[in-house]
C-alpha atoms as a PDB file:
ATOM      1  CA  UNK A   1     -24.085  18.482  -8.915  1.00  0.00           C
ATOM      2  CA  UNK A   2     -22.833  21.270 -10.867  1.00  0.00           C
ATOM      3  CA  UNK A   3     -24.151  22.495 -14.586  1.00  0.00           C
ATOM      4  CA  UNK A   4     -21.485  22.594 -17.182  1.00  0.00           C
ATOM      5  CA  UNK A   5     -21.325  23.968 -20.154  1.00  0.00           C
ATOM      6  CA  UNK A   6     -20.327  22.957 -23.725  1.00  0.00           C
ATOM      7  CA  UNK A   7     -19.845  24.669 -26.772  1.00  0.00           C
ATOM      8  CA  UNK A   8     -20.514  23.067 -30.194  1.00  0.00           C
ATOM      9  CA  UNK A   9     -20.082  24.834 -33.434  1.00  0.00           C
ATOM     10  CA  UNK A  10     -20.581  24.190 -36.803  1.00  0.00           C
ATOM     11  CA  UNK A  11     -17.214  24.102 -38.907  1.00  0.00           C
ATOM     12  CA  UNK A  12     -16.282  24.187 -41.958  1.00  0.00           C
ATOM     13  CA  UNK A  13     -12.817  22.621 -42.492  1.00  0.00           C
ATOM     14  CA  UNK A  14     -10.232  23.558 -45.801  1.00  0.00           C
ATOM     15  CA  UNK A  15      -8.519  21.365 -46.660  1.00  0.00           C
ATOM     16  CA  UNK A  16      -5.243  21.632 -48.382  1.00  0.00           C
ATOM     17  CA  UNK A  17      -3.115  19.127 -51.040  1.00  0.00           C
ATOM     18  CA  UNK A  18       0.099  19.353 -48.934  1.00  0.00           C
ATOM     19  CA  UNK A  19       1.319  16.259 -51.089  1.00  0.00           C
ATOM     20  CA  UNK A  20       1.177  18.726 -54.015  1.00  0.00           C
ATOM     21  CA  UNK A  21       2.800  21.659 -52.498  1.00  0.00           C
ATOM     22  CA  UNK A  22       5.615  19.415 -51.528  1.00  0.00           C
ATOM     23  CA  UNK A  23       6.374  18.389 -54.551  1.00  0.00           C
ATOM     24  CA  UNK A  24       5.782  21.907 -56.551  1.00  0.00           C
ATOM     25  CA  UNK A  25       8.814  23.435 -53.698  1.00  0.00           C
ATOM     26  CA  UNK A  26      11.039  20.677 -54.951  1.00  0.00           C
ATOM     27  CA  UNK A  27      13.870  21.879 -57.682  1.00  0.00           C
ATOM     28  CA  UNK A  28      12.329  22.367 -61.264  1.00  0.00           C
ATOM     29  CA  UNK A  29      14.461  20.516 -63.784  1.00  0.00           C
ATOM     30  CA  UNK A  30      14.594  23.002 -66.872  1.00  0.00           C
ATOM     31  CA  UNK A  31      11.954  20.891 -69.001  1.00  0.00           C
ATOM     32  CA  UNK A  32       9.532  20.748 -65.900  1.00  0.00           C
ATOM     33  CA  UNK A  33       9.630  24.226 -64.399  1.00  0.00           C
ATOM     34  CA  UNK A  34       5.497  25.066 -65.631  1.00  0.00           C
ATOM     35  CA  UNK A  35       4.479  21.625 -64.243  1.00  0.00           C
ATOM     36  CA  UNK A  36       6.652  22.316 -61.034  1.00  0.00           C
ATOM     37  CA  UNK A  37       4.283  25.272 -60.124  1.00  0.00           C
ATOM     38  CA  UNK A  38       1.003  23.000 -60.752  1.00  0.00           C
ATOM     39  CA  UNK A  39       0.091  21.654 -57.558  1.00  0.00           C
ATOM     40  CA  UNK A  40      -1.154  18.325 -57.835  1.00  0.00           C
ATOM     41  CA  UNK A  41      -4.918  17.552 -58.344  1.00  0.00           C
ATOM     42  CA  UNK A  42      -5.446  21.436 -59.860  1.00  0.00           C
ATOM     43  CA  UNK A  43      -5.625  23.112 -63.379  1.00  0.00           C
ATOM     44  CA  UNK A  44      -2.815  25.285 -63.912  1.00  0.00           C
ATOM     45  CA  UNK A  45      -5.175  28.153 -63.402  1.00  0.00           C
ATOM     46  CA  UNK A  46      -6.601  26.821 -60.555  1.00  0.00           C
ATOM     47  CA  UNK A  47      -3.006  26.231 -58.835  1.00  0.00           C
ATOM     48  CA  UNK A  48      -2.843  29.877 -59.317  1.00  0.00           C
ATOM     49  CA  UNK A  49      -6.039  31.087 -57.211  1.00  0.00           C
ATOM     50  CA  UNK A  50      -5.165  28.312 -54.412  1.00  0.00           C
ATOM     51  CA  UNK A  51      -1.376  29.713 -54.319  1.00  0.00           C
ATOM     52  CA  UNK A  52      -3.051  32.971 -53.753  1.00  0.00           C
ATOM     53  CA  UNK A  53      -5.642  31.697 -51.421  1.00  0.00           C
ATOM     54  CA  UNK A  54      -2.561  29.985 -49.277  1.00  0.00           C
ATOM     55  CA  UNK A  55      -0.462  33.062 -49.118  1.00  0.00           C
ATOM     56  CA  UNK A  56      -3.881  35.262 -47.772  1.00  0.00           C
ATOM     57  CA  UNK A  57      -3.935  32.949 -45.588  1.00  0.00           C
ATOM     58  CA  UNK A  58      -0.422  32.836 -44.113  1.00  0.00           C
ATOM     59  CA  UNK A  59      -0.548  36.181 -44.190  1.00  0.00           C
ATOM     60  CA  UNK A  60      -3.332  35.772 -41.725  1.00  0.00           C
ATOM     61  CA  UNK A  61      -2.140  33.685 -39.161  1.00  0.00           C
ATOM     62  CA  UNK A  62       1.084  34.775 -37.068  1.00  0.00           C
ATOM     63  CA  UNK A  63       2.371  33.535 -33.158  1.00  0.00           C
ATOM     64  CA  UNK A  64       1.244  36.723 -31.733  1.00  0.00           C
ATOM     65  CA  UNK A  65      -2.245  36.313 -33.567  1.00  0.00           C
ATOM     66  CA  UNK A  66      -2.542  32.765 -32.222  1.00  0.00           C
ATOM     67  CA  UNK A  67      -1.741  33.896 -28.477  1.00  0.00           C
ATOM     68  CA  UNK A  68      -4.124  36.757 -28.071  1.00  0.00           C
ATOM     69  CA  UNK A  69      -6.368  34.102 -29.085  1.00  0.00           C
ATOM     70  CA  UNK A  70      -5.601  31.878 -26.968  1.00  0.00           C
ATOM     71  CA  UNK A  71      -4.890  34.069 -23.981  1.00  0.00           C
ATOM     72  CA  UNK A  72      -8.266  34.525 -22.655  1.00  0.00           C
ATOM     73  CA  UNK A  73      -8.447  30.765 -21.958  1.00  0.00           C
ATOM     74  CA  UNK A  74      -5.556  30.464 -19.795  1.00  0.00           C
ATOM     75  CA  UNK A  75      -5.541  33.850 -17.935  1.00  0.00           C
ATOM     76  CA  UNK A  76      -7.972  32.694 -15.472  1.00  0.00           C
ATOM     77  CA  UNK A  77      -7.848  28.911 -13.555  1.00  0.00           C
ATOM     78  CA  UNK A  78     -10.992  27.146 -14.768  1.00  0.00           C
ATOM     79  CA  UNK A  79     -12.048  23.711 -13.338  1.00  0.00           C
ATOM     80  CA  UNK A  80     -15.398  21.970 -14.450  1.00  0.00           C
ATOM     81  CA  UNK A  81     -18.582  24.194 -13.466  1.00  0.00           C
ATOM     82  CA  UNK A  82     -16.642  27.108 -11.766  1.00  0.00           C
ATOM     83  CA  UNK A  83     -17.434  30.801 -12.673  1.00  0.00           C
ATOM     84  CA  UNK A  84     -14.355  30.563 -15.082  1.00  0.00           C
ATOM     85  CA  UNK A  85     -15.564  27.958 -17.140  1.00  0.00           C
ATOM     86  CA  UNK A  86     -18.591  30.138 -17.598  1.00  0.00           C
ATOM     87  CA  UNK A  87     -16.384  32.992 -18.583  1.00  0.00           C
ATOM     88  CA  UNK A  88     -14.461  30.483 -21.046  1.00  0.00           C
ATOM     89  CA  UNK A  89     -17.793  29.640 -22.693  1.00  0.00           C
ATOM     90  CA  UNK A  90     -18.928  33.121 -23.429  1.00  0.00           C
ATOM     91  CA  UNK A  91     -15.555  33.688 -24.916  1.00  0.00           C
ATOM     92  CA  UNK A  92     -15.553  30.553 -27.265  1.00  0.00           C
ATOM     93  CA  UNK A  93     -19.285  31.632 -28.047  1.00  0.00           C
ATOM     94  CA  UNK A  94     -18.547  35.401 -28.633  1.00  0.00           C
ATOM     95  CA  UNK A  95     -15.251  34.232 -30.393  1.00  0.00           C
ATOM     96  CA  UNK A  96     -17.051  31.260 -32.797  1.00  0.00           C
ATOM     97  CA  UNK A  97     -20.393  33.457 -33.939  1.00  0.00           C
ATOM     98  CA  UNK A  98     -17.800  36.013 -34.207  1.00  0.00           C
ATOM     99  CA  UNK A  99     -15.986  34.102 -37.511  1.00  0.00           C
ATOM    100  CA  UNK A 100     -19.205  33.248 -39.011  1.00  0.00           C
ATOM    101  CA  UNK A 101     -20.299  29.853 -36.974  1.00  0.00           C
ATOM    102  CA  UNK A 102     -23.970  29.017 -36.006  1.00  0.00           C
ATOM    103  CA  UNK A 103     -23.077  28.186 -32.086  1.00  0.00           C
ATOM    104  CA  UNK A 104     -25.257  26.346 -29.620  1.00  0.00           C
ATOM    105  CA  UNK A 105     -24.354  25.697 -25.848  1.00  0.00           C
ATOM    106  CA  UNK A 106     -26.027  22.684 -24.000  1.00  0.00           C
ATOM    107  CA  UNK A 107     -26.006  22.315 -20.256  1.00  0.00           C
ATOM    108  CA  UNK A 108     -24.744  18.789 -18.314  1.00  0.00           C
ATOM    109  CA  UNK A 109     -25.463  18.748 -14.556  1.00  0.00           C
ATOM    110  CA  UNK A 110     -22.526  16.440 -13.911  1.00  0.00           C
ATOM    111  CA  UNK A 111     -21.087  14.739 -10.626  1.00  0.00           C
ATOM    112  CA  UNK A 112     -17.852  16.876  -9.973  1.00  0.00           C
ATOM    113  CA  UNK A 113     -15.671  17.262  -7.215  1.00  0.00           C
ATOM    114  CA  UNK A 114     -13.953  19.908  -5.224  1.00  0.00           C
ATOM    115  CA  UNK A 115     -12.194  19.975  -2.115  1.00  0.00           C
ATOM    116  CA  UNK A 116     -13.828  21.797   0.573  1.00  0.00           C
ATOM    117  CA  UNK A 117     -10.194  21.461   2.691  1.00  0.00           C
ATOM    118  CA  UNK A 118      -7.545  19.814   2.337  1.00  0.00           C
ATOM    119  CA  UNK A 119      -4.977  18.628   5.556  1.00  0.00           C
ATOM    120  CA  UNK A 120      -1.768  16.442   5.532  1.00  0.00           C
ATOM    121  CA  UNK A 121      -0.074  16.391   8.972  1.00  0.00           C
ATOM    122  CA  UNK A 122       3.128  13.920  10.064  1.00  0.00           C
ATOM    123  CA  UNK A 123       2.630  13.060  13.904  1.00  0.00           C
ATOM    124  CA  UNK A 124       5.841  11.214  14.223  1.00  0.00           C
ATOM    125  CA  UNK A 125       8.667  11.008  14.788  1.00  0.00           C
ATOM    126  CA  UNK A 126       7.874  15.465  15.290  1.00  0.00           C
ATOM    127  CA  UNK A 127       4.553  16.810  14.522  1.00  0.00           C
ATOM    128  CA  UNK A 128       4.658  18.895  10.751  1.00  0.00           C
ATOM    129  CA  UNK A 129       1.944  20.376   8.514  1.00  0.00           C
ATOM    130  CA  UNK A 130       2.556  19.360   5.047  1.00  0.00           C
ATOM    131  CA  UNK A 131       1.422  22.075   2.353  1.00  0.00           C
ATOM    132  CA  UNK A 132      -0.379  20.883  -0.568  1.00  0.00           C
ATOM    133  CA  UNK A 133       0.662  24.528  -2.096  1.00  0.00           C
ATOM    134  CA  UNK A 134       2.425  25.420  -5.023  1.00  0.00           C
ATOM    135  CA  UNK A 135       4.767  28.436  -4.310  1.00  0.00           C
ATOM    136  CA  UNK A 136       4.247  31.640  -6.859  1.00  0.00           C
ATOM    137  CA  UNK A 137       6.963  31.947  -9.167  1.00  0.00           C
ATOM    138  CA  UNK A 138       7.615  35.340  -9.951  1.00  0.00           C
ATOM    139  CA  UNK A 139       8.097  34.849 -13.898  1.00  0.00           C
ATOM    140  CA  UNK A 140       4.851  33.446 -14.169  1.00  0.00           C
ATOM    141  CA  UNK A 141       1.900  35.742 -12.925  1.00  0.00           C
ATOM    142  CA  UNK A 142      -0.348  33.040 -12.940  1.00  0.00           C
ATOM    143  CA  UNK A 143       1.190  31.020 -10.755  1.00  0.00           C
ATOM    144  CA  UNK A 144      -0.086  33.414  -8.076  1.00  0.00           C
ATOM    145  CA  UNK A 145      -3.746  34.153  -8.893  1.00  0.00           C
ATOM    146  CA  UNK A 146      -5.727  33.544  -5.849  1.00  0.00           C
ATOM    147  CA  UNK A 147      -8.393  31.016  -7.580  1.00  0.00           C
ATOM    148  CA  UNK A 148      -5.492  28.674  -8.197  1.00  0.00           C
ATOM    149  CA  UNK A 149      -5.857  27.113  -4.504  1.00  0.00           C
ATOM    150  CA  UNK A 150      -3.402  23.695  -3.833  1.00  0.00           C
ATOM    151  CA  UNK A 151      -3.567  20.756  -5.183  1.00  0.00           C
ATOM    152  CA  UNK A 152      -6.400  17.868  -5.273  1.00  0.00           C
ATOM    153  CA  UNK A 153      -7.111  14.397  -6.481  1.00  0.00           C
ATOM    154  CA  UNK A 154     -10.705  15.081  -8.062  1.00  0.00           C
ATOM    155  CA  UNK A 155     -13.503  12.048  -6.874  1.00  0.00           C
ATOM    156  CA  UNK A 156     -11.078  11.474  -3.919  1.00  0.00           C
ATOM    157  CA  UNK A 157     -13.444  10.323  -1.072  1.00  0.00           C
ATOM    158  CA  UNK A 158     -13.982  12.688   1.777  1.00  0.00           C
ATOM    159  CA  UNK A 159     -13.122  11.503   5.180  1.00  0.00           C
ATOM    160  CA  UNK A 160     -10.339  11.674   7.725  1.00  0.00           C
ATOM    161  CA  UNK A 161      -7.500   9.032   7.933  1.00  0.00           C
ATOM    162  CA  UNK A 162      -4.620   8.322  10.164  1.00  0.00           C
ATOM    163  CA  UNK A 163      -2.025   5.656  10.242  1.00  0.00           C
ATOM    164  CA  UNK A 164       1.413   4.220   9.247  1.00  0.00           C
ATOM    165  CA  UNK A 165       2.573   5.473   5.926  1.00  0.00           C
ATOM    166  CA  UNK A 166       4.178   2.504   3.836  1.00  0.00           C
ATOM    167  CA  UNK A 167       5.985   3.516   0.919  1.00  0.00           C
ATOM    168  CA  UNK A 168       4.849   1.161  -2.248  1.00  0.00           C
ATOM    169  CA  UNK A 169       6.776   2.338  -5.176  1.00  0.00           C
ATOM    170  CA  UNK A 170       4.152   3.294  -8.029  1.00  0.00           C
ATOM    171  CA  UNK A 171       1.451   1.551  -6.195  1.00  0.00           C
ATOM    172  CA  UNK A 172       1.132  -1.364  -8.735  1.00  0.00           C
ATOM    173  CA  UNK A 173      -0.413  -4.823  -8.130  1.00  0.00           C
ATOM    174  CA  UNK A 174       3.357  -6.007  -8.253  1.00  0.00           C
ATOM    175  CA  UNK A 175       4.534  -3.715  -5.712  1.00  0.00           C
ATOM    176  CA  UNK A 176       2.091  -4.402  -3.248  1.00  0.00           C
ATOM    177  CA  UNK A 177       2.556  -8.655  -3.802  1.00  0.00           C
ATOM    178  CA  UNK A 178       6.676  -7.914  -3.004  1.00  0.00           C
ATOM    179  CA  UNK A 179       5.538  -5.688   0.157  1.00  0.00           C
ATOM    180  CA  UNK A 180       3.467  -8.912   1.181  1.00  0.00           C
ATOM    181  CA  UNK A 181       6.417 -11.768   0.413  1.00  0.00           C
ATOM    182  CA  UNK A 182       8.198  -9.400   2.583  1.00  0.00           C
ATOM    183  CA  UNK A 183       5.669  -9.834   5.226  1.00  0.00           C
ATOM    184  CA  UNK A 184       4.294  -5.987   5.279  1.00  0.00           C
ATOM    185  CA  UNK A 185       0.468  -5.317   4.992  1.00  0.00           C
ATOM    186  CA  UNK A 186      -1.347  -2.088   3.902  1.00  0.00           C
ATOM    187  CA  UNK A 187      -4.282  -3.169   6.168  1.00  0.00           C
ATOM    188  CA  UNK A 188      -5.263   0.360   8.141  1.00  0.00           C
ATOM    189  CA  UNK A 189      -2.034   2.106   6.811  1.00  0.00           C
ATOM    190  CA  UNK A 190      -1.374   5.074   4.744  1.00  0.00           C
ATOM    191  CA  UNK A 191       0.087   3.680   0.892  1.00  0.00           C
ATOM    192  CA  UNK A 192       2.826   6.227  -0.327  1.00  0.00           C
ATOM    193  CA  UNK A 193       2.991   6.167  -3.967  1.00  0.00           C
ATOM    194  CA  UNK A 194       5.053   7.821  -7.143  1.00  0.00           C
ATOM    195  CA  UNK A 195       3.316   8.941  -9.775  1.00  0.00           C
ATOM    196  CA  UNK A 196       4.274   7.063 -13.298  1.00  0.00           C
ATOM    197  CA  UNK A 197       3.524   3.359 -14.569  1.00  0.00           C
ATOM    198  CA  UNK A 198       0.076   4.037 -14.546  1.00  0.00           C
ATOM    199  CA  UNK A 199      -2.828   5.904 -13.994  1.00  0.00           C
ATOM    200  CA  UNK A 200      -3.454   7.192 -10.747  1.00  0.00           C
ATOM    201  CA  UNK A 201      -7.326   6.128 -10.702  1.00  0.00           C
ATOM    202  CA  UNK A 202      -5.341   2.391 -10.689  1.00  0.00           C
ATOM    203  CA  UNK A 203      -3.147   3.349  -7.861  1.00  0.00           C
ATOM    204  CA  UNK A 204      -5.836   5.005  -5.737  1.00  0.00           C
ATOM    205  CA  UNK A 205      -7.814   1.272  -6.586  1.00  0.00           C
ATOM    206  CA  UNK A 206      -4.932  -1.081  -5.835  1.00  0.00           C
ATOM    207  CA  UNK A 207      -4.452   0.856  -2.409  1.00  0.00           C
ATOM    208  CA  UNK A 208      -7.929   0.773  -1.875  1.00  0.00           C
ATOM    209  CA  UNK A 209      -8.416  -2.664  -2.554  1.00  0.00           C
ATOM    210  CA  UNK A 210      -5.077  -3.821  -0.585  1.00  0.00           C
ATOM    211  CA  UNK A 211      -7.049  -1.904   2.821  1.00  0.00           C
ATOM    212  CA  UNK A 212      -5.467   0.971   3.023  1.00  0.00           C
ATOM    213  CA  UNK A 213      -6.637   4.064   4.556  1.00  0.00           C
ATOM    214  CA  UNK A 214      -5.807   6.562   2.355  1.00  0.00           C
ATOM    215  CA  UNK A 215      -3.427   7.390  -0.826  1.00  0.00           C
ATOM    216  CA  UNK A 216      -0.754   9.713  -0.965  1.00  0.00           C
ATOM    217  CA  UNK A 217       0.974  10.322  -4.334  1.00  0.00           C
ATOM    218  CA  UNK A 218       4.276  12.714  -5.190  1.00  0.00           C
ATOM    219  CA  UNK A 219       6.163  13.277  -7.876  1.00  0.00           C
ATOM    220  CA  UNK A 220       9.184  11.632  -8.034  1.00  0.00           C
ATOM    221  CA  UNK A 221      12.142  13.660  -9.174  1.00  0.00           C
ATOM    222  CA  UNK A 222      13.585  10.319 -10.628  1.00  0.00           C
ATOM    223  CA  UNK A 223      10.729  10.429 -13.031  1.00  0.00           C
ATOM    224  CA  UNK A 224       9.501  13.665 -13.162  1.00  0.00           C
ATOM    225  CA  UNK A 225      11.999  16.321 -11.657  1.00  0.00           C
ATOM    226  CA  UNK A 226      15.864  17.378 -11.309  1.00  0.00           C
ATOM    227  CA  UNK A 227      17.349  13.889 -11.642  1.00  0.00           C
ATOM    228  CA  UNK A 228      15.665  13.866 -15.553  1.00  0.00           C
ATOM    229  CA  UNK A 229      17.243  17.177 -15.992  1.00  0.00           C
ATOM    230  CA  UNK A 230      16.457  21.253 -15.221  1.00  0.00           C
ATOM    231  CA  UNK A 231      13.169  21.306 -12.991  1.00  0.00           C
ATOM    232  CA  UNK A 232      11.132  24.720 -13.543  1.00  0.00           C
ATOM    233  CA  UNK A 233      11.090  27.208 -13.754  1.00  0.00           C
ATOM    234  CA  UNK A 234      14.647  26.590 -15.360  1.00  0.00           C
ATOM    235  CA  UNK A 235      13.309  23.575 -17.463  1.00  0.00           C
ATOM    236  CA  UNK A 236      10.055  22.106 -17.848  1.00  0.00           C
ATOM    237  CA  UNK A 237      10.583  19.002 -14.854  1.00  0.00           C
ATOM    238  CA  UNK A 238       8.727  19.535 -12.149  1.00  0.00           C
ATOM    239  CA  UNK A 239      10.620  21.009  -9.173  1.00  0.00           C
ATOM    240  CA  UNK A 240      10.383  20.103  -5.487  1.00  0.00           C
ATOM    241  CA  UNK A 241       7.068  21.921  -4.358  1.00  0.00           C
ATOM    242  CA  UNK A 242       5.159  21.132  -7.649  1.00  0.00           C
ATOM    243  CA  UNK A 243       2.047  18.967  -7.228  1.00  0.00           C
ATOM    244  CA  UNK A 244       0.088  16.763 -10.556  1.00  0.00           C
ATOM    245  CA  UNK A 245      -3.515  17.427 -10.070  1.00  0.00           C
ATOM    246  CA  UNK A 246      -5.883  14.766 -12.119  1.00  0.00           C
ATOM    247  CA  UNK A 247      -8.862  12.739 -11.251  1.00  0.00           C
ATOM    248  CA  UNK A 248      -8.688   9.302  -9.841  1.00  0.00           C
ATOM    249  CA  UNK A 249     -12.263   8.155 -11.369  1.00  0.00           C
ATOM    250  CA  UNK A 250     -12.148   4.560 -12.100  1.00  0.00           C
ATOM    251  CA  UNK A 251     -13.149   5.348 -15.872  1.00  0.00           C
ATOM    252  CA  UNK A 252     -12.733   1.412 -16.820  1.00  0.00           C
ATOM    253  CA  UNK A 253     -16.188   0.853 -16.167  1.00  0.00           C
ATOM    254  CA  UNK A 254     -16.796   4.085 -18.092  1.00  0.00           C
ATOM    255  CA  UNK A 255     -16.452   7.812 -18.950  1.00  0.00           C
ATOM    256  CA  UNK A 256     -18.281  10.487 -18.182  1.00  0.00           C
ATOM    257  CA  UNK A 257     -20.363  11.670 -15.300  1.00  0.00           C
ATOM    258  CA  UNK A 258     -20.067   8.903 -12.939  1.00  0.00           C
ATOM    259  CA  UNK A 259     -23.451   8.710 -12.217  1.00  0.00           C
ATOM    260  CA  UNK A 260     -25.223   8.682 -15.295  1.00  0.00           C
ATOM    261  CA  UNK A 261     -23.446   5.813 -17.310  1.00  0.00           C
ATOM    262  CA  UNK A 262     -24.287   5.446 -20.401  1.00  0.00           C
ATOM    263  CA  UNK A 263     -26.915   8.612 -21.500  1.00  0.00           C
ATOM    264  CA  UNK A 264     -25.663  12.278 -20.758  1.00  0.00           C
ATOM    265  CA  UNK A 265     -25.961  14.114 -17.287  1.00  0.00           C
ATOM    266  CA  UNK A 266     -29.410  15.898 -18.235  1.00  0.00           C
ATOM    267  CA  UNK A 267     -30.880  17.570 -15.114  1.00  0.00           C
ATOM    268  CA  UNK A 268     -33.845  14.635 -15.372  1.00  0.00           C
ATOM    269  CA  UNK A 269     -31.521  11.950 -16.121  1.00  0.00           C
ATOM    270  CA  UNK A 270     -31.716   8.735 -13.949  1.00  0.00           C
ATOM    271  CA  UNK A 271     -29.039   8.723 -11.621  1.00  0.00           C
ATOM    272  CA  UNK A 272     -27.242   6.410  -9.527  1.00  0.00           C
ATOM    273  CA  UNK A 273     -26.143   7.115  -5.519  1.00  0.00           C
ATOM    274  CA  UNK A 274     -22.817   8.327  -4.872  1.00  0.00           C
ATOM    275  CA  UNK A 275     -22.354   5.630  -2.208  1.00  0.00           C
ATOM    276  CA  UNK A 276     -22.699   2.728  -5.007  1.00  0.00           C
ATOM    277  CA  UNK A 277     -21.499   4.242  -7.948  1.00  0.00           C
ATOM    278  CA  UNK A 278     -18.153   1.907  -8.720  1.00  0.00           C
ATOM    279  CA  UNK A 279     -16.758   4.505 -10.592  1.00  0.00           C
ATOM    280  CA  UNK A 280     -16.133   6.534  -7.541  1.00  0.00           C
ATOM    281  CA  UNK A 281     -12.884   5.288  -5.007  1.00  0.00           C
ATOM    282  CA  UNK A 282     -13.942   4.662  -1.331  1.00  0.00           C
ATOM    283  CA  UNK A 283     -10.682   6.571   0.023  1.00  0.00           C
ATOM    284  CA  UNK A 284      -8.874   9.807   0.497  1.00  0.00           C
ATOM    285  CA  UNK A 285      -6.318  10.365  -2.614  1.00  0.00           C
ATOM    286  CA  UNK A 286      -4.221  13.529  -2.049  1.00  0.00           C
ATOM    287  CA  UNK A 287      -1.281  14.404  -3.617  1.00  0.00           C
ATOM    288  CA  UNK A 288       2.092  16.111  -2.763  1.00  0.00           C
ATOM    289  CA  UNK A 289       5.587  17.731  -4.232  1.00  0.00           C
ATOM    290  CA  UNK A 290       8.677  15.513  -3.861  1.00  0.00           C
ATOM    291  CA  UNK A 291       9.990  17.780  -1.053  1.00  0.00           C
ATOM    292  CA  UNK A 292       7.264  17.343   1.135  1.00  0.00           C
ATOM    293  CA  UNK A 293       6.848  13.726   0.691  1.00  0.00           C
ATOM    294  CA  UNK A 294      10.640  13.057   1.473  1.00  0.00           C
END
């Protein structure tokens, strides 16, 4: 288990009558041109200290204002109880008490997952090394910042897995009934899957619960790639050697830590073992770009 943790703040929100300053940047007609400027719900002196409180704060706000902000959380990759969501927390805490806001962190010691290594070799017909890697892309620096590491399935089970791979379409109850009018069984085999249709946490169950050995999933460029129109870094599809990450938790039977259902992940919290916890799948879920998976 890992301690995470949160930031809550106290804040206070203002809230604006946008219906009003519609209507007062509408024409004037020449009898209504005083009322025009009254924004709805305020005196006429009133409208005049809001206007003025509005432009301060446009005046305020601006894109490069918003990014600095913002930068700090994105410089540095920062999954679930790693050193960089610590740094992310004493930024939002620094930040918050910084505009005025009473802020209090709390710590979770929640079930997380991350891969220790990761493997994907074809035996046959020639023997390959698949890479779960993303290549660095020289426009975007952080594409190459060593804490990055390849892609994962977080709460896929750990083990080892070998076997016929049987491609099964997005890896949907329907999919695998047509695989089995057509006489083909996942029993002991590998289920190849394409993301979209669903959530993977329902593909990584179906397979599971149709006997397969493990779960591979790609990115299909007829969903998610060149076929839906320029893949990146040229467009925002995802191109050939581009992985989804996500977690495959079966959150139906609920959210949150998986092993504390129903009360938060306090260190003295009852918990439940890993082996029985349903929310957990029973195999290996990796993931892979289009490129490799072809």
């Amino acid at each position: 288990m890992i301690p995470v943790s949160l930031v809550r703040a106290s804040v206070v929100l203002l809230l604006v009558a946008a219906l009003g300053a519609c209507r007062a940047d509408r024409p004037a007609s020449p009898t209504s041109s005083a009322a025009a400027r009254v924004k709805l719900g305020y005196t006429p002196a009133s409208s005049v200290a809001q206007q003025a409180l509005e432009t301060r704060f446009r005046a305020l706000i601006s894109a490069d204002s918003m990014s600095s902000l913002h930068r700090p959380l994105t410089e540095r990759p920062h999954p679930a109880g790693s050193a960089g969501t610590l740094q992310v927390v004493k930024y939002l805490q620094d930040t918050l008490a910084g505009f005025g806001f009473d802020v209090v962190t709390h710590e979770y010691q929640v079930l997380l997952a991350r891969p220790r290594k990761i493997e994907i070799t074809m035996m046959a017909p020639t023997r390959r090394a698949l890479s779960v890697n993303e290549p660095a892309i020289s426009d975007d620096p952080t594409s190459s910042h060593p804490e990055l590491g390849g892609g994962y399935v977080a709460y896929s089970a750990s083990g080892r897995a070998a076997g016929q791979v049987v491609y099964v379409n997005y890896g949907l109850p329907a999919d695998y009934a047509e695989l089995a009018s057509l006489g083909v069984s996942l029993e002991g085999k590998i289920a190849l899957a394409r993301y979209g249709r669903s959530h993977r946490a329902v593909k990584a169950h179906t397979a599971e619960q149709a006997g397969a050995r493990a779960l591979i999933l790609y990115s299909d460029p007829g969903d998610d790639g060149a076929v839906k129109g320029p893949a990146w870094p040229d467009g925002y599809w995802r191109g050939e050697h581009m992985v989804q990450r996500g977690n495959a938790k079966y959150s139906w039977f609920w959210h949150g830590d998986p092993l504390t259902p129903g009360v938060g992940a306090t260190k003295d919290a009852p918990r439940l073992a890993e082996a029985t916890a349903p929310t957990l799948p029973k195999i290996p879920v990796v993931v892979l770009g289009w490129g490799e998976a072809k």
